[in-house]
Structures are given as structure tokens and as C-alpha cells.
N, C-alpha and C. Protein backbone atom coordinates (compact mmCIF):
# COMPACT_ATOMS: atom_id res chain seq x y z
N UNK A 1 134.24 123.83 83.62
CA UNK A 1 134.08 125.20 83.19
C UNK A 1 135.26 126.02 83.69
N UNK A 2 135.79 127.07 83.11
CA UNK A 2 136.88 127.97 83.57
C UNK A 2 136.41 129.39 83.29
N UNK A 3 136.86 130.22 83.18
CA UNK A 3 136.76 131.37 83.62
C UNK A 3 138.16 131.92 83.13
N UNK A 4 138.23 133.48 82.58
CA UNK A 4 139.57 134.18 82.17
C UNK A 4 139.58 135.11 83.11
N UNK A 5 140.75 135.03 83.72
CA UNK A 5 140.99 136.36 84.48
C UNK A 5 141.29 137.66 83.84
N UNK A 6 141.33 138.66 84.02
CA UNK A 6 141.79 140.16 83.20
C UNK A 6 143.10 140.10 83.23
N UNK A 7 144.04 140.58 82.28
CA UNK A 7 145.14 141.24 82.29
C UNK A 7 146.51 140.50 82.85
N UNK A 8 145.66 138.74 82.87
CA UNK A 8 147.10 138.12 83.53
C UNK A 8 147.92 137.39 82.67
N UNK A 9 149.13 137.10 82.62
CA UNK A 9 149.59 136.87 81.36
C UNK A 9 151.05 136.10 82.35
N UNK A 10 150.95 134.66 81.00
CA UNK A 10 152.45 134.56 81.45
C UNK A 10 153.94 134.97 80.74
N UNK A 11 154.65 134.29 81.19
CA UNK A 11 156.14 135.42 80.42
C UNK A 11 155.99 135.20 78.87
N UNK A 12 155.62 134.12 78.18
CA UNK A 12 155.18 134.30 76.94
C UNK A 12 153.91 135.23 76.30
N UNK A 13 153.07 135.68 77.10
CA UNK A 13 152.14 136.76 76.73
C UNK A 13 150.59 136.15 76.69
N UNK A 14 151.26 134.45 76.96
CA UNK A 14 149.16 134.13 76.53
C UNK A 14 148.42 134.08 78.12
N UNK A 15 147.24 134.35 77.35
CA UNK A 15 146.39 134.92 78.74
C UNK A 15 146.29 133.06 79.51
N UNK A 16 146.30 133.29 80.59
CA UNK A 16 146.10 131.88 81.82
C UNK A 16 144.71 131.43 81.83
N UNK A 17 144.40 130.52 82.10
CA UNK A 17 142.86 129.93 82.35
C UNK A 17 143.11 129.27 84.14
N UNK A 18 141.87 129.66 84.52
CA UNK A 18 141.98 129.37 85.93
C UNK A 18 140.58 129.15 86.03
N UNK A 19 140.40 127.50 86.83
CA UNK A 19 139.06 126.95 87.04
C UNK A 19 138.35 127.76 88.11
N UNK A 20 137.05 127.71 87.49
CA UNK A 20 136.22 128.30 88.80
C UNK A 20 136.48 127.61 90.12
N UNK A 21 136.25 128.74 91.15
CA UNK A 21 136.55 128.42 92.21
C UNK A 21 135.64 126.87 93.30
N UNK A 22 135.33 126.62 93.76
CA UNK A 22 134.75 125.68 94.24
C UNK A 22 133.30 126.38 95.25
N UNK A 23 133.46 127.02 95.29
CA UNK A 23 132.23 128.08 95.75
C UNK A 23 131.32 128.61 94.84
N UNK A 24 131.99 128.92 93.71
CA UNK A 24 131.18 130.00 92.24
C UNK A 24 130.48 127.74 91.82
N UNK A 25 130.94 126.92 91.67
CA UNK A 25 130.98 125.61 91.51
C UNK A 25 129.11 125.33 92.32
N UNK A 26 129.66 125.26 93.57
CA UNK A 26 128.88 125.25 94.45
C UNK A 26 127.42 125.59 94.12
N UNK A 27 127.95 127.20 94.15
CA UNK A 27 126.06 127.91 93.30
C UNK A 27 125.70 128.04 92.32
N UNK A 28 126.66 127.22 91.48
CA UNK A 28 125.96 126.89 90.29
C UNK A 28 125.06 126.00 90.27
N UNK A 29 125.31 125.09 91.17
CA UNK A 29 125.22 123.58 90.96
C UNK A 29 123.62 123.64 92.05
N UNK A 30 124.05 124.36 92.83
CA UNK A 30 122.45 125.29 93.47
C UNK A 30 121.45 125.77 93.15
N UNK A 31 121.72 127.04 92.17
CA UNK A 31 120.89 127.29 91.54
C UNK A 31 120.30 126.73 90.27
N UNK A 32 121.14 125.97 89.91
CA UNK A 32 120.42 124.87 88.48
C UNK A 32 119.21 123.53 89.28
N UNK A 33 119.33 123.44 90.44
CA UNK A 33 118.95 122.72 91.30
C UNK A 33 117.38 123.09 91.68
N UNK A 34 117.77 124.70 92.18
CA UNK A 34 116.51 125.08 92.73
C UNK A 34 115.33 125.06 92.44
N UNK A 35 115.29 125.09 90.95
CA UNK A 35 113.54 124.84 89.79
C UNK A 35 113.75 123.72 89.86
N UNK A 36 114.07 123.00 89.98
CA UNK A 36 113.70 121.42 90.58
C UNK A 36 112.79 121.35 91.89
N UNK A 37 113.31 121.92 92.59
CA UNK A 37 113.11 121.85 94.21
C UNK A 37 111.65 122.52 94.59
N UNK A 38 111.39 123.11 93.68
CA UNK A 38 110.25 124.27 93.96
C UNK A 38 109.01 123.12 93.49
N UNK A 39 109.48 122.42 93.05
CA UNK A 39 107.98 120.92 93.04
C UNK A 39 108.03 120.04 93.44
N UNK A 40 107.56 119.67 94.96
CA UNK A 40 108.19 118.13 95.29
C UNK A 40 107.58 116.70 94.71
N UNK A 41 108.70 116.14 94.61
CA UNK A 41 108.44 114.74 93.65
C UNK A 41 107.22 113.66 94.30
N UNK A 42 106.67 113.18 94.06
CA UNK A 42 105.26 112.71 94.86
C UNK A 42 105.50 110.98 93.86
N UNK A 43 105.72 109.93 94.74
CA UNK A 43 105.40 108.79 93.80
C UNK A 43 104.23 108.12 94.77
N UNK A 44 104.16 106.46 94.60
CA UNK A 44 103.28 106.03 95.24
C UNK A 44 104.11 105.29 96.32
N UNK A 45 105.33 105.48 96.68
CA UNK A 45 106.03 105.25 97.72
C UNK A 45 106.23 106.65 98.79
N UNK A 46 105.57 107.48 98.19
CA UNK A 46 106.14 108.65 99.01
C UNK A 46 105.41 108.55 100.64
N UNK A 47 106.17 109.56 101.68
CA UNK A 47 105.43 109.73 103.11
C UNK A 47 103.87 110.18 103.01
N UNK A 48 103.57 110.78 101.73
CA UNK A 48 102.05 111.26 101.61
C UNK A 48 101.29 110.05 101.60
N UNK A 49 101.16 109.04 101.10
CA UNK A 49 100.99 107.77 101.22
C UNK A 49 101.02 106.76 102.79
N UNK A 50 102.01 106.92 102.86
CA UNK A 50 102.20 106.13 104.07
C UNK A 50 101.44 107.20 105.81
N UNK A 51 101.17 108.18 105.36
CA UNK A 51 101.09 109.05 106.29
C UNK A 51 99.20 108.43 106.21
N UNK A 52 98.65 108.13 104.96
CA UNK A 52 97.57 107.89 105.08
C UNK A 52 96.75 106.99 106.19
N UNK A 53 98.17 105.98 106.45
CA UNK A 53 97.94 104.96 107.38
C UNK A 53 98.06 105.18 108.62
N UNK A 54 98.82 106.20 109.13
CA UNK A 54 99.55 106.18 110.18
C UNK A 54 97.87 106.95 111.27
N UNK A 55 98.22 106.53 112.50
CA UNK A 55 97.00 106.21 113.31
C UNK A 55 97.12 105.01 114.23
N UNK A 56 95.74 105.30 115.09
CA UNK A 56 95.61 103.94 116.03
C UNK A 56 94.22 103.01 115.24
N UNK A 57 94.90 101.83 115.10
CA UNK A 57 93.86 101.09 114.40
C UNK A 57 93.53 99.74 115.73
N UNK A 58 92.51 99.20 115.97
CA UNK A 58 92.06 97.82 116.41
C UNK A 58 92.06 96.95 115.10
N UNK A 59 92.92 96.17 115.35
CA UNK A 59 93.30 94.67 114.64
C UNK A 59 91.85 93.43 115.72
N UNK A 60 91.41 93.24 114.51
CA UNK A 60 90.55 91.87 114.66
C UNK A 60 91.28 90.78 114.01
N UNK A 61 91.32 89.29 114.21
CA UNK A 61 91.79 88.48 113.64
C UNK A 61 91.21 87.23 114.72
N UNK A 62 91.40 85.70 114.19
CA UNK A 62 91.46 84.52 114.68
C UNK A 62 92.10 84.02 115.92
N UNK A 63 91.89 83.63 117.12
CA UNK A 63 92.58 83.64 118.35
C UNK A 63 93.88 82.61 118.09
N UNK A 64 94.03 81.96 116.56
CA UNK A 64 95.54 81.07 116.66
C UNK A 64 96.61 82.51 116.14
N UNK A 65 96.34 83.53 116.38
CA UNK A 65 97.49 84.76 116.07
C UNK A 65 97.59 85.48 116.96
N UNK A 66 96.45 85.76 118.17
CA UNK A 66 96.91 85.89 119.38
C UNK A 66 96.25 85.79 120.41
N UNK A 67 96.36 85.96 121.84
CA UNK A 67 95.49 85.15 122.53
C UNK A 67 94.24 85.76 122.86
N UNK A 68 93.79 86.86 122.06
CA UNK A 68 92.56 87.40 122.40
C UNK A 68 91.99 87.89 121.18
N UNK A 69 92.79 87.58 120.23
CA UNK A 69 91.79 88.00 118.81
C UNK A 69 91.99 89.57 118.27
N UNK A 70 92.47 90.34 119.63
CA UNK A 70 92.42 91.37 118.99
C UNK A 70 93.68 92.56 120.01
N UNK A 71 93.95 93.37 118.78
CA UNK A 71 95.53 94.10 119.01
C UNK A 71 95.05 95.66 118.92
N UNK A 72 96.03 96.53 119.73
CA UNK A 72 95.66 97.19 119.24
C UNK A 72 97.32 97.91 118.35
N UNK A 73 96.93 98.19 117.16
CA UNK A 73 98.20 98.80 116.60
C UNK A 73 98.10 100.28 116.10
N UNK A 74 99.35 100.67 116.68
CA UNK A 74 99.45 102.13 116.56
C UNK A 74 100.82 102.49 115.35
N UNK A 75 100.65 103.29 114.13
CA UNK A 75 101.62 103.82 113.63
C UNK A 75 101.75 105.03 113.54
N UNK A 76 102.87 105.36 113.19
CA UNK A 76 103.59 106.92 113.04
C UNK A 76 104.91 106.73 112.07
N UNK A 77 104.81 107.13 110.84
CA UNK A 77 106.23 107.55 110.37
C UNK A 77 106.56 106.56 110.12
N UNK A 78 106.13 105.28 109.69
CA UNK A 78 107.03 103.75 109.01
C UNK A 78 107.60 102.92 110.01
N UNK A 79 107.07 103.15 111.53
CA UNK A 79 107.06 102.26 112.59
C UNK A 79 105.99 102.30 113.31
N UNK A 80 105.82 101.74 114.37
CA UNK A 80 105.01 101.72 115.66
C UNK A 80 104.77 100.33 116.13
N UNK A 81 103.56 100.36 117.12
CA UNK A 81 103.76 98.97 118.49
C UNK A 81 102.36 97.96 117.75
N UNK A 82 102.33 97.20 118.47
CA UNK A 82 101.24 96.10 118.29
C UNK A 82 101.33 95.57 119.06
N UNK A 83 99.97 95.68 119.82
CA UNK A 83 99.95 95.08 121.11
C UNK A 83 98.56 93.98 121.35
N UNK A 84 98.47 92.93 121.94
CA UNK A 84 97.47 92.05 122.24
C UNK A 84 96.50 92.79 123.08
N UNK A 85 95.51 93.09 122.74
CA UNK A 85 94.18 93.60 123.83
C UNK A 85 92.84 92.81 124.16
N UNK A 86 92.33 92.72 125.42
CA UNK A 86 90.98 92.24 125.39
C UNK A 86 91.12 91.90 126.69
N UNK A 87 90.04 90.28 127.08
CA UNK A 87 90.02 89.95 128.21
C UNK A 87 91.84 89.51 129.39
N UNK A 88 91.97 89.55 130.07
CA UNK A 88 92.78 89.69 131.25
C UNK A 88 92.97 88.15 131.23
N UNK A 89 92.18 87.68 131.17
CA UNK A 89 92.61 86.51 131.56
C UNK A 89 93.44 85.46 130.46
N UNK A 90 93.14 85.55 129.31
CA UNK A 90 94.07 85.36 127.92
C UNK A 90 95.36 85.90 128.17
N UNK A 91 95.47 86.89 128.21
CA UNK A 91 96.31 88.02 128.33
C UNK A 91 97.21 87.76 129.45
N UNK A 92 97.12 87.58 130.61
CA UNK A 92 97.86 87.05 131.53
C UNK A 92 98.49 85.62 131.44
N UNK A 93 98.02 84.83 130.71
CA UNK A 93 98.63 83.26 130.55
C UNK A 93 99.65 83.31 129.39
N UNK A 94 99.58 84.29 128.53
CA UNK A 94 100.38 84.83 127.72
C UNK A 94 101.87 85.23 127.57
N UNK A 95 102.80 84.66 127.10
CA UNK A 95 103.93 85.23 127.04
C UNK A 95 103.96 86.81 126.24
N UNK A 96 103.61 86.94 125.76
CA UNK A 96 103.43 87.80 124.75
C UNK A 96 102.38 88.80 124.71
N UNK A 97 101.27 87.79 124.88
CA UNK A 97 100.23 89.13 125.33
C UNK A 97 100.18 90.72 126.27
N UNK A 98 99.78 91.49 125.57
CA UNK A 98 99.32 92.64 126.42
C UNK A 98 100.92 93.26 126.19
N UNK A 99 102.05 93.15 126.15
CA UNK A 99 102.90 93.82 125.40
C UNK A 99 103.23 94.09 123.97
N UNK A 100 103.68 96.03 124.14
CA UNK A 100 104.02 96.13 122.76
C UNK A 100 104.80 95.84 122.22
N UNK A 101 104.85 95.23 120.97
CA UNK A 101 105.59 94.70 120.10
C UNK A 101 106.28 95.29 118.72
N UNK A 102 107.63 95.61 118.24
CA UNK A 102 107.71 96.70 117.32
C UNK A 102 107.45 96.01 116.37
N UNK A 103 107.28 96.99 115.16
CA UNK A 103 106.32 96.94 114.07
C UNK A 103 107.37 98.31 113.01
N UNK A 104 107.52 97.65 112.15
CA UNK A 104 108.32 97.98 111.23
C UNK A 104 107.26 98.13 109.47
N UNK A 105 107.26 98.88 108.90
CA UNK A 105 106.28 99.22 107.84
C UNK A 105 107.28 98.24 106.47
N UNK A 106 106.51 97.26 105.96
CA UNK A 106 106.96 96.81 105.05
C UNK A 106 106.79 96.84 103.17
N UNK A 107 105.94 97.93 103.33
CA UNK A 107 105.64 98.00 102.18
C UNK A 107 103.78 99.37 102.59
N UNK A 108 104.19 100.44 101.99
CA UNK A 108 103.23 101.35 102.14
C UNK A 108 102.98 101.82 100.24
N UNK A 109 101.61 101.56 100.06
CA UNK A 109 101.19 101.93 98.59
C UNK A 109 99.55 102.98 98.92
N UNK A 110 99.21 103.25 98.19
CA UNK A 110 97.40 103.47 98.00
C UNK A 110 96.95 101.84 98.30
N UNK A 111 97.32 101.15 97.08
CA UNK A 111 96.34 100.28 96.98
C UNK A 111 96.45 98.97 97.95
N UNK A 112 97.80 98.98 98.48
CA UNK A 112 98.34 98.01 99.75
C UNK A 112 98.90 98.40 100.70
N UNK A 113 99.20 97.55 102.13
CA UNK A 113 100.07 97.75 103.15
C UNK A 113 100.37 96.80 103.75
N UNK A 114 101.62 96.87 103.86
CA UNK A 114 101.76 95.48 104.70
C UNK A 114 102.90 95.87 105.94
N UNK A 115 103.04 95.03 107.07
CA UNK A 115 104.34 95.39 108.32
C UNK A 115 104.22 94.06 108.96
N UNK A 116 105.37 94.22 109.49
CA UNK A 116 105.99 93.31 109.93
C UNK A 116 105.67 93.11 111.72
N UNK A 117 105.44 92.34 112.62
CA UNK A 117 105.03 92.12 114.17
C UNK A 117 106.58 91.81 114.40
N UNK A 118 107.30 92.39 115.18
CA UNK A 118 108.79 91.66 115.37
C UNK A 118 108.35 91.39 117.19
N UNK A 119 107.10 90.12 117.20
CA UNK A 119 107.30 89.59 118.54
C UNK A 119 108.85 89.07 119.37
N UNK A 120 109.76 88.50 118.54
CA UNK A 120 110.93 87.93 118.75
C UNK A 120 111.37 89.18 120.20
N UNK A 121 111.04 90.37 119.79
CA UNK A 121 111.61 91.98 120.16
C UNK A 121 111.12 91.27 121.66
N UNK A 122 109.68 90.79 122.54
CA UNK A 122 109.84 90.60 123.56
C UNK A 122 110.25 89.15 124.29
N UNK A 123 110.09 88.25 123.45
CA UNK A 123 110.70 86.86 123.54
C UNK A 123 110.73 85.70 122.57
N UNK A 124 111.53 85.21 123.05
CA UNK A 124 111.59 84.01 121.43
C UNK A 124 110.68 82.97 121.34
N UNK A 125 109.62 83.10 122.16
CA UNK A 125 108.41 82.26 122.10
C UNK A 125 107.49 83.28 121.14
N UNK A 126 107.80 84.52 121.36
CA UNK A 126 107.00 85.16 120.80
C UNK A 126 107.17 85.44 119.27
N UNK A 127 105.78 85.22 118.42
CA UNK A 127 105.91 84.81 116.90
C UNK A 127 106.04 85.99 116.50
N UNK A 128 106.87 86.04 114.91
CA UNK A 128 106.72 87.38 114.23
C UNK A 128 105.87 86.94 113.30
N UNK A 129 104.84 88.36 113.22
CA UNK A 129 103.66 88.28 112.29
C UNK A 129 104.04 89.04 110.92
N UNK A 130 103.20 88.77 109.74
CA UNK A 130 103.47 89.52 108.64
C UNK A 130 102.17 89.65 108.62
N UNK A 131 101.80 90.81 108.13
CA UNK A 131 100.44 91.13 107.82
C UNK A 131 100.36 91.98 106.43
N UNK A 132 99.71 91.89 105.74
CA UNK A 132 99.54 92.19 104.40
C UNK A 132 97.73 92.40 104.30
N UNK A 133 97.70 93.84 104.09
CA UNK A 133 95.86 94.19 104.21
C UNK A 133 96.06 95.42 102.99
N UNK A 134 94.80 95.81 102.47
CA UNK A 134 94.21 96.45 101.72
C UNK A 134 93.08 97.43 102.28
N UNK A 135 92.78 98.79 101.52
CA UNK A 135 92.28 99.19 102.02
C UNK A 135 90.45 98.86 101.52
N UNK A 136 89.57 99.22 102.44
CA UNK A 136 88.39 98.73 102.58
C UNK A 136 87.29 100.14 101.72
N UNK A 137 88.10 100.80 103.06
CA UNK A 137 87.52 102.56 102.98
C UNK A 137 88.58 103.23 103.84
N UNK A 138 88.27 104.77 103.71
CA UNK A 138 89.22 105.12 105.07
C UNK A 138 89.44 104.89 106.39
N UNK A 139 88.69 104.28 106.88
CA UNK A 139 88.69 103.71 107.95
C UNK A 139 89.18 102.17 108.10
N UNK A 140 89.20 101.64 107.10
CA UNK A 140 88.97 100.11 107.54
C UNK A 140 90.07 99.36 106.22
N UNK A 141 91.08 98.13 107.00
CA UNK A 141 91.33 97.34 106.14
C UNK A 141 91.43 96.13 106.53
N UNK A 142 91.42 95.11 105.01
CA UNK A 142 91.29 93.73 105.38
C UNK A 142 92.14 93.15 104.65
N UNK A 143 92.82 91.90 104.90
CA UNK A 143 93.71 90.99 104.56
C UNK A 143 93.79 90.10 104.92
N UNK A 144 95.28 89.88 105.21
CA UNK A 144 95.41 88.40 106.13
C UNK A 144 96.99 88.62 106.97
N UNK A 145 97.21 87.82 107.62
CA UNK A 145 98.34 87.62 108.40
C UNK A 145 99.34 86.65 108.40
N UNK A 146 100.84 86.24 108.69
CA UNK A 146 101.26 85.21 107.86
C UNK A 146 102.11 85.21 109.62
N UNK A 147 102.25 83.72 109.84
CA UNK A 147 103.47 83.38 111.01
C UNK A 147 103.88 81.86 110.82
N UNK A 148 105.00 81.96 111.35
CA UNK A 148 105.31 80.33 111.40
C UNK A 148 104.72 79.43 112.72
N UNK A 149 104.05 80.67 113.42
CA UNK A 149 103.72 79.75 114.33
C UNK A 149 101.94 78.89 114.10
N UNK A 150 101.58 79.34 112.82
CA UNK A 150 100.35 78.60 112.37
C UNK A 150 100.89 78.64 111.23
N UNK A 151 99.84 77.59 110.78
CA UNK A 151 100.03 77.11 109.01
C UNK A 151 99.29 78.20 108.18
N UNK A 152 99.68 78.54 106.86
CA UNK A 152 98.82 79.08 106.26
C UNK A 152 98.55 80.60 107.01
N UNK A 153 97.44 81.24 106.45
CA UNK A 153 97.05 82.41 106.69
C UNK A 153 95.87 82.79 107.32
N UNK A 154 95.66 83.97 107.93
CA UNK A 154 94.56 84.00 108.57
C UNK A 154 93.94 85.20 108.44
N UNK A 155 92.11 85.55 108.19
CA UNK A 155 91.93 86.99 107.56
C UNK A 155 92.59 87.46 109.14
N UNK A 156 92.63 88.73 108.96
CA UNK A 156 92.69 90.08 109.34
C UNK A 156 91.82 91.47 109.26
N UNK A 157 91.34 92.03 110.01
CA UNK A 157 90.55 93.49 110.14
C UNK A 157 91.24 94.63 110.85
N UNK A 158 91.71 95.82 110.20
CA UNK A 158 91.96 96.47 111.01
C UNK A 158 90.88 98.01 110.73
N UNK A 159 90.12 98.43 112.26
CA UNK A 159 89.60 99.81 111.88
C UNK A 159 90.21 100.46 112.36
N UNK A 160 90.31 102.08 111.92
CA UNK A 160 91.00 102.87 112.57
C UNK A 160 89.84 103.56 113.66
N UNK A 161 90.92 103.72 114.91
CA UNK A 161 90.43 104.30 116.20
C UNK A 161 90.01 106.37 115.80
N UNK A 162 88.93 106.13 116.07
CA UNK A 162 88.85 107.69 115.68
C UNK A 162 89.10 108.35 116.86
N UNK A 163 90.05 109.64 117.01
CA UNK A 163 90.87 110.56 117.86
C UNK A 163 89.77 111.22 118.19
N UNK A 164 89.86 111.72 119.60
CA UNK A 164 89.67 112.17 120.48
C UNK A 164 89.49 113.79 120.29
N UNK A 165 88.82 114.84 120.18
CA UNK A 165 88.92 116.31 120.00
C UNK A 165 90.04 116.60 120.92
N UNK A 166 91.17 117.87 120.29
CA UNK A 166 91.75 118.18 121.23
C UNK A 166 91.33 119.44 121.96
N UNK A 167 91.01 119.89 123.05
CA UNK A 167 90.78 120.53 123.80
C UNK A 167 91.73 121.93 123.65
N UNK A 168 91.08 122.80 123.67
CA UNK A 168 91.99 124.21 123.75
C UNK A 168 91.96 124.76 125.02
């Protein structure tokens, strides 16, 4: 786009063309923008989605995924920990047990979820899990779990931990 200035002329008499400036550019390119902006785009990948999940959930599962059957996993924001919980004495013979483990979001939908256990994060004995669950109800999902350190798959339960009132 250009723009005519008033009254400028070169020694032959024809008027000059001079591009808009990079600022007038700028708010154009802004304000053609802004009725866009005034509706935010919503798919089934969006944070509204994934935010559905995010919480402290208790993981139930089979004791060949960890040494007490049950985790507790916490998300926020397309990460968080997973940790082995229960009796002490599992838990202590454990490389792995009773520490958190990061947890990376691998896929957040309505109708699925799945993340990743990156045990490796506290030692290389320690297995990385894939877990792939569905939802049940709001509270509750079920699936299964995937590692190389067992064959095949194993169900999975996770409920969510209901929060605590906060106190004023």
C-alpha cells in the first residue's frame, strides 16, 4: 500500500509515491487483527480441555507397575509428578518408589488422556510408564498403562482427590 504526499513533486512535476511508514503498517495490521481477537479460538486441544484434568488424582493399578499398586499423581498445566504411595515397606525396597517422578501430558482431548511416567528422571532402573485412560465421570478415569518393564498392558484407575476448603 502507499500513500500520496501533498504538494511534493519532482523536477519533472509528477507527484512521488512514498510507502507507508512501518508504524501506520503496524496498526493496520492491528487493527484488522483485533475482531479476531475479541473471540478466543477454543478446539479440542485447547488449555480449557486439558485444564479439565489438571488436579490430584490416586492412580490404582496392578503391583507389576509399581511396588504398591498405587500412585499418587498430581497435574497442573501439561506437566506434573507421579509418585508410588502406600505401605512403607514396598516402598522402601524400592528403587523408585515413594519418589516423584516427572510426568509430561501426552495427549489431552474430552474424550481421552494420556502422559507419559519419565521414571528414567530418578534412575535407570526406573521404568517409564505410558498411560492412556478415558474419562469415566468427572471424577474418575480408566485405561491402561504401557512399560517395557512388563509385557503387554495393565488396567489403570485414576480418581480425583477432592480439595480441601480453603480457609479465609
Amino acid at each position: 500500500m502507499t500513500s500520496e504526499t501533498i504538494d511534493t513533486r519532482h523536477a519533472g512535476g509528477a507527484r512521488r509515491r512514498r510507502p507507508l511508514s512501518l508504524i501506520a503498517c503496524a496498526l493496520l495490521a492491528l487493527c484488522s487483527s483485533a475482531g479476531q481477537a475479541a473471540e478466543p479460538h477454543r478446539d479440542r486441544y485447547s488449555d480449557d480441555v486439558t485444564a479439565i484434568y489438571d488436579g490430584t488424582w490416586t492412580a490404582t493399578f496392578d503391583r507389576s507397575v509399581g511396588p504398591t499398586g498405587t500412585a499418587k499423581f498430581v497435574l497442573a498445566d501439561f506437566a506434573g509428578t507421579w509418585q508410588d504411595v502406600g505401605a512403607a515397606a514396598p516402598l522402601k525396597g524400592s528403587v523408585c518408589g515413594g519418589k516423584p517422578m516427572a510426568v509430561t501430558v501426552q495427549m489431552s482431548q474430552k474424550e481421552e488422556f494420556a502422559f507419559t511416567v519419565f521414571g528414567i528422571s530418578i534412575s535407570p532402573e526406573c521404568p517409564n510408564l505410558t498411560v492412556y485412560v478415558k474419562p469415566v465421570d468427572a471424577n474418575t478415569l480408566e485405561g491402561t498403562v504401557e512399560s517395557k518393564q512388563f509385557a503387554g498392558e495393565q488396567k489403570i484407575r485414576l480418581v480425583r482427590t477432592p480439595q480441601a476448603p480453603r480457609r479465609r
